[in-house]
N, C-alpha and C. Protein backbone atom coordinates (compact mmCIF):
# COMPACT_ATOMS: atom_id res chain seq x y z
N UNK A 1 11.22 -13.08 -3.75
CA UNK A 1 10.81 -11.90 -4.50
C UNK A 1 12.00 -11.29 -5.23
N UNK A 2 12.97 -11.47 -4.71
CA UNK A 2 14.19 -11.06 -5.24
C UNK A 2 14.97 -11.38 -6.63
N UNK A 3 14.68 -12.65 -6.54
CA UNK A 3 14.88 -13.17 -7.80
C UNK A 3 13.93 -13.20 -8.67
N UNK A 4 12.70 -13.14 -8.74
CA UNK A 4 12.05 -12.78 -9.50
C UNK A 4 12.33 -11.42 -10.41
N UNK A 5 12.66 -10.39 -9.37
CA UNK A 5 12.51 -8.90 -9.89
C UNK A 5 13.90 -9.24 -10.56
N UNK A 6 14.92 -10.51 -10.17
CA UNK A 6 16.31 -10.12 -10.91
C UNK A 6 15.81 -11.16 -12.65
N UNK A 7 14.98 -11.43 -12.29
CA UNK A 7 14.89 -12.67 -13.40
C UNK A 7 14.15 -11.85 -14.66
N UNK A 8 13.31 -10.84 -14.03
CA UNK A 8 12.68 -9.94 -14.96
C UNK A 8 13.79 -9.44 -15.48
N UNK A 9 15.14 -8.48 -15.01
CA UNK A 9 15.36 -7.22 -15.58
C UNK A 9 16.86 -8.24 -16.89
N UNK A 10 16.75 -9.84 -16.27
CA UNK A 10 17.15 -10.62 -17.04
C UNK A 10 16.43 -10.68 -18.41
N UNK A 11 15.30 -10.78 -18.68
CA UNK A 11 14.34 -10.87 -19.27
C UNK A 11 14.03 -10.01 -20.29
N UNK A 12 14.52 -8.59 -19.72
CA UNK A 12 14.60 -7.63 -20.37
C UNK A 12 15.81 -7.01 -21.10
N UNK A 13 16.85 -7.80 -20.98
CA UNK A 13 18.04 -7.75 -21.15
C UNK A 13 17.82 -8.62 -22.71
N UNK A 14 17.46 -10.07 -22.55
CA UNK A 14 17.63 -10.96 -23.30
C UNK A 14 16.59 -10.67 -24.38
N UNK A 15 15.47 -9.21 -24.19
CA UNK A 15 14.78 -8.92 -25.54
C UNK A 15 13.49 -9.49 -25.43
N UNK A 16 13.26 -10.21 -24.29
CA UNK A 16 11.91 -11.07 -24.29
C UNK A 16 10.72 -10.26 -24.25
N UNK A 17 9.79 -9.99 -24.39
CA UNK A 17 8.71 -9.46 -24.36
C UNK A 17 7.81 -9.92 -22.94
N UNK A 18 6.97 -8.58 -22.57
CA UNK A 18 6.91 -8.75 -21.17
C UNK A 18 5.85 -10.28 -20.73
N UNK A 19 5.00 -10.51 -22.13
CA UNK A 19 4.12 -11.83 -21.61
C UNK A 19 5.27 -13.07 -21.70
N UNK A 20 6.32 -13.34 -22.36
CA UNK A 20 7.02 -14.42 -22.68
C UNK A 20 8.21 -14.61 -21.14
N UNK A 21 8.51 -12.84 -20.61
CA UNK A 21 8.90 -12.99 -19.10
C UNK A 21 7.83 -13.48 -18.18
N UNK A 22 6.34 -13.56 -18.45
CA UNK A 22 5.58 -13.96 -17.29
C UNK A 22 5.27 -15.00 -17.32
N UNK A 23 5.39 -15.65 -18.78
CA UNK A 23 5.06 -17.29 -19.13
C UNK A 23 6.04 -18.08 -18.12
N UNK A 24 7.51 -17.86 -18.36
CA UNK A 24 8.84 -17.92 -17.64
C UNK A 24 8.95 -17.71 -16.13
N UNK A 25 8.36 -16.99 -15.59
CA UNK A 25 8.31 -16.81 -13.95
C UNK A 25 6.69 -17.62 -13.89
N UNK A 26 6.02 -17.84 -14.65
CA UNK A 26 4.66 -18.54 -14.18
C UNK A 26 5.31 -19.78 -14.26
N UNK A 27 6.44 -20.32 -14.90
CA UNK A 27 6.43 -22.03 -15.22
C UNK A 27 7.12 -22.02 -13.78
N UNK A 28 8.33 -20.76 -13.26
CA UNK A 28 9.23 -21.44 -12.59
C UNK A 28 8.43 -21.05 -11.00
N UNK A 29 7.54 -20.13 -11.02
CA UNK A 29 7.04 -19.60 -9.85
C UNK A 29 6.05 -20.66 -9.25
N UNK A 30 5.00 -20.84 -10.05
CA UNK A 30 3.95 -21.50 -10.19
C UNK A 30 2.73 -20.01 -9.43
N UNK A 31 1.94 -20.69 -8.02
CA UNK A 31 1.29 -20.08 -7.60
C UNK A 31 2.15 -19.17 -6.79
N UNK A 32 3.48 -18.57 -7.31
CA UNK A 32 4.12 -17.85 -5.75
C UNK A 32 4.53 -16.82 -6.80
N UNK A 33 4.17 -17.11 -8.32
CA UNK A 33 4.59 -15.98 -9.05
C UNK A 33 3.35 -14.39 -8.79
N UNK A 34 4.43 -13.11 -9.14
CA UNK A 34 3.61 -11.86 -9.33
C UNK A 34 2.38 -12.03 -10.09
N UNK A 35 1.43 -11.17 -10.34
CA UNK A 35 0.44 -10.79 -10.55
C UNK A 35 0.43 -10.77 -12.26
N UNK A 36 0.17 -11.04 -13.38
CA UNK A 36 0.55 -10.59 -14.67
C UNK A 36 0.23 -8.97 -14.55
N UNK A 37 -0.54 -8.24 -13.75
CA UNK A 37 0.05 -6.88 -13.76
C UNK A 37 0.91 -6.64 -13.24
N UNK A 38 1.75 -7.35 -12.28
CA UNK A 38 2.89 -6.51 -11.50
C UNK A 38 3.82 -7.08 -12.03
N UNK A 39 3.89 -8.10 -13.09
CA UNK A 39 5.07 -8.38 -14.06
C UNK A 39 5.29 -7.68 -15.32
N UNK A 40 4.37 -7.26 -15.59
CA UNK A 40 4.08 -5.99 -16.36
C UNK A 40 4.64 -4.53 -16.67
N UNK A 41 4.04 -4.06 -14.48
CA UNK A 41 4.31 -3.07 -14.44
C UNK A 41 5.98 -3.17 -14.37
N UNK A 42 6.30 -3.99 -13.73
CA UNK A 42 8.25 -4.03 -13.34
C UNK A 42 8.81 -4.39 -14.95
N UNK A 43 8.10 -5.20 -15.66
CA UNK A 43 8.53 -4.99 -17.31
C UNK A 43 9.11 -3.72 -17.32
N UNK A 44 7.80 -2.79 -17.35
CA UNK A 44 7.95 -1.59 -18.36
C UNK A 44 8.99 -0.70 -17.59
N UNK A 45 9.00 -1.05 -16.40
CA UNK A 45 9.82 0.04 -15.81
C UNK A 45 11.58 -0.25 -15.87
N UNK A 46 11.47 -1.72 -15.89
CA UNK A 46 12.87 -2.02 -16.09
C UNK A 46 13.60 -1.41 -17.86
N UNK A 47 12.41 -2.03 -18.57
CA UNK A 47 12.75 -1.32 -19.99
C UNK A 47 12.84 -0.23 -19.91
N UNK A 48 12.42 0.80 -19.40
CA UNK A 48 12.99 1.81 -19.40
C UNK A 48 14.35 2.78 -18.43
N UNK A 49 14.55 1.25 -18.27
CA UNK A 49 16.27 1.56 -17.74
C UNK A 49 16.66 1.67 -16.09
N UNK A 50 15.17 1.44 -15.32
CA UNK A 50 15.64 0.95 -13.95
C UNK A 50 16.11 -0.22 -13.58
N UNK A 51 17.05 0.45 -12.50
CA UNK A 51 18.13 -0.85 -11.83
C UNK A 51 17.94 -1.64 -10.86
N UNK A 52 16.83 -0.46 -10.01
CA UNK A 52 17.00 -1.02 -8.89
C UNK A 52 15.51 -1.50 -8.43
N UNK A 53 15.50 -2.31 -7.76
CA UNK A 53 13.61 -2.99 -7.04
C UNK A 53 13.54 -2.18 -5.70
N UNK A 54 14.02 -1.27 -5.28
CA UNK A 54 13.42 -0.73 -3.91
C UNK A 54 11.85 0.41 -4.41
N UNK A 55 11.90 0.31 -3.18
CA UNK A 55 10.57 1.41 -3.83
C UNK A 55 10.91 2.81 -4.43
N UNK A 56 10.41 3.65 -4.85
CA UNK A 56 10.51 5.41 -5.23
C UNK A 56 10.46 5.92 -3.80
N UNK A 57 11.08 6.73 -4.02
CA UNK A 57 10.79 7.86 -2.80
C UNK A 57 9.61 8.54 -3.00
N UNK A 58 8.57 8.75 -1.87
CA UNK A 58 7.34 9.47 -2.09
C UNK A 58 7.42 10.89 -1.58
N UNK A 59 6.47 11.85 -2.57
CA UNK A 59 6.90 13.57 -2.14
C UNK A 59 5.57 13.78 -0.69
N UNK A 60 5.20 12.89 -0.09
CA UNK A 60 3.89 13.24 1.24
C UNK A 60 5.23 13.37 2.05
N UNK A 61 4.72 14.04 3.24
CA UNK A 61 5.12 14.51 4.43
C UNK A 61 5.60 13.26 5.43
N UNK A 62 5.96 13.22 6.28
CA UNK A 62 6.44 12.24 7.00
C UNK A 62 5.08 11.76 8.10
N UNK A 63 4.38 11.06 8.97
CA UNK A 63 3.26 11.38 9.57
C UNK A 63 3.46 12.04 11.11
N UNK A 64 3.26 12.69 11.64
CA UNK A 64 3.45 13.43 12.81
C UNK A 64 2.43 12.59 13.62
N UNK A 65 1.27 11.81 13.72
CA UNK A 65 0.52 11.24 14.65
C UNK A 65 0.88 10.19 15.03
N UNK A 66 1.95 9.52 14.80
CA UNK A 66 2.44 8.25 15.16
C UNK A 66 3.88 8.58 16.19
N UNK A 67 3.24 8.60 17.36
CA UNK A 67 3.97 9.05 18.26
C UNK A 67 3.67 8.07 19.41
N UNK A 68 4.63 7.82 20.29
CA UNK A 68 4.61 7.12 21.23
C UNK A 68 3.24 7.94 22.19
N UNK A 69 3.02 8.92 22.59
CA UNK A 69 2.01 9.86 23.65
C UNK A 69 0.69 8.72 22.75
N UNK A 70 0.32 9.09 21.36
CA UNK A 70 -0.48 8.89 20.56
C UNK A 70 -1.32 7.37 20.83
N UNK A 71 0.14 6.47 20.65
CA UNK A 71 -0.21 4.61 20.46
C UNK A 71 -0.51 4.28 22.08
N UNK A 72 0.13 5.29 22.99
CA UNK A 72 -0.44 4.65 24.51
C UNK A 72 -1.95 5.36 24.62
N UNK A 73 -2.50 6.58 23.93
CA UNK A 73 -3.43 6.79 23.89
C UNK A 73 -4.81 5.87 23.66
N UNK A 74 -4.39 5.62 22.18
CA UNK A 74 -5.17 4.97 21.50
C UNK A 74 -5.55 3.52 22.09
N UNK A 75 -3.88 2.78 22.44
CA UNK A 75 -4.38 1.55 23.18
C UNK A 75 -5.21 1.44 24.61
N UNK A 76 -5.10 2.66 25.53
CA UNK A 76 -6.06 3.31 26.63
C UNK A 76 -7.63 2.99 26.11
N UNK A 77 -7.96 3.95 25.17
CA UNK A 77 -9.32 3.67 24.16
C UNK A 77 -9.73 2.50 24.56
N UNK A 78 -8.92 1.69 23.13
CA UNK A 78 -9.34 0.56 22.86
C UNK A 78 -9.84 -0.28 23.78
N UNK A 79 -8.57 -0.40 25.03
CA UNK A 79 -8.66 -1.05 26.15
C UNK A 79 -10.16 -1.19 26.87
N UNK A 80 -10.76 0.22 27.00
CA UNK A 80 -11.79 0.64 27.72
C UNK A 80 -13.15 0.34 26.81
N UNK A 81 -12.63 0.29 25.54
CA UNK A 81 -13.96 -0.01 24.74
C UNK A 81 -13.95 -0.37 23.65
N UNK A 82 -13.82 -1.48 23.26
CA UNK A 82 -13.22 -2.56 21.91
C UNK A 82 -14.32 -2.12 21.01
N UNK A 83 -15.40 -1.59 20.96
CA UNK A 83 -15.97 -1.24 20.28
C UNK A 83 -15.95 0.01 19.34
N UNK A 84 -15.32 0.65 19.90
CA UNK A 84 -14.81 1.96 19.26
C UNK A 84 -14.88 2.02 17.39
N UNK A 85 -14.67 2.54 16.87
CA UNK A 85 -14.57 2.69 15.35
C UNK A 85 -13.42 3.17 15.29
N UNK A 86 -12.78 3.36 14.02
CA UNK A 86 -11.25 4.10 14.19
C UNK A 86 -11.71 5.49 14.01
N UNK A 87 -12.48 5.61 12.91
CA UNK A 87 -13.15 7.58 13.29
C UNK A 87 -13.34 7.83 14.98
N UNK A 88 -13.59 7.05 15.41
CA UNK A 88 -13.92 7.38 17.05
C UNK A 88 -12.78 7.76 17.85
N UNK A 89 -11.87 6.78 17.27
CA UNK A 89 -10.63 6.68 18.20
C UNK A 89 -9.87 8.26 17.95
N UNK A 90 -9.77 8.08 16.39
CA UNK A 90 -9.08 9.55 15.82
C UNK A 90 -9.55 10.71 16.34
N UNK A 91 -11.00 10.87 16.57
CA UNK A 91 -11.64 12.01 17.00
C UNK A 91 -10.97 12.36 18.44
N UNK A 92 -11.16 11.01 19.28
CA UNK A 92 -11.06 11.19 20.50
C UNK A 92 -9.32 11.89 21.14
N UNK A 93 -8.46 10.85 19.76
CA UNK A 93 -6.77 11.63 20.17
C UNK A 93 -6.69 12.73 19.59
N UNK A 94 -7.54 13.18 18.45
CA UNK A 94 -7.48 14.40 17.98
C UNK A 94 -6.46 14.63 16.36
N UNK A 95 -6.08 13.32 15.90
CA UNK A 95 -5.86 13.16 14.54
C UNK A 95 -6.62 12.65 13.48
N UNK A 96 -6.09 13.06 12.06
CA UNK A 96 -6.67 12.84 11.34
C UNK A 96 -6.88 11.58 11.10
């Protein structure tokens, strides 16, 4: 994956246009190449001057229900009744 995302911002360097970068990762990828939208989307974003392939930082909250008390809970549940739904389970630990 790595080289791909480096082969794009190559790509974008050298002036290519974003279908002539996907022709280029489709010859060398084959079936292991991105999506023609997600060669796309990393096109446009590299053209506009990103460096880096990690993700964005997201502005949501961190999750507070993923807690150790929580996952021995839930696996208790499960344990006792594989049938459960996950609305069931949530109801029952009391998260969303």
């Amino acid at each position: 994956m790595l080289n791909v995302n480096v082969e794009k911002r190559v790509n974008v360097k050298l002036g290519k246009s974003a279908t002539e970068a996907y022709d280029l990762l489709k010859k060398v990828y084959g079936d292991e190449c991105l999506s023609h939208t997600q060669v796309f989307e990393w096109f446009k974003r590299f053209k506009k001057g990103r460096k880096e392939i990690g993700d964005d930082q997201r502005p949501y909250r961190p999750s507070t229900s993923n807690t150790d008390a929580n996952i021995e809970k839930v696996g208790e549940f499960v344990r006792q009744n594989r049938c459960l739904s996950i609305r069931a389970v949530a109801e029952l630990v009391n998260i969303g």
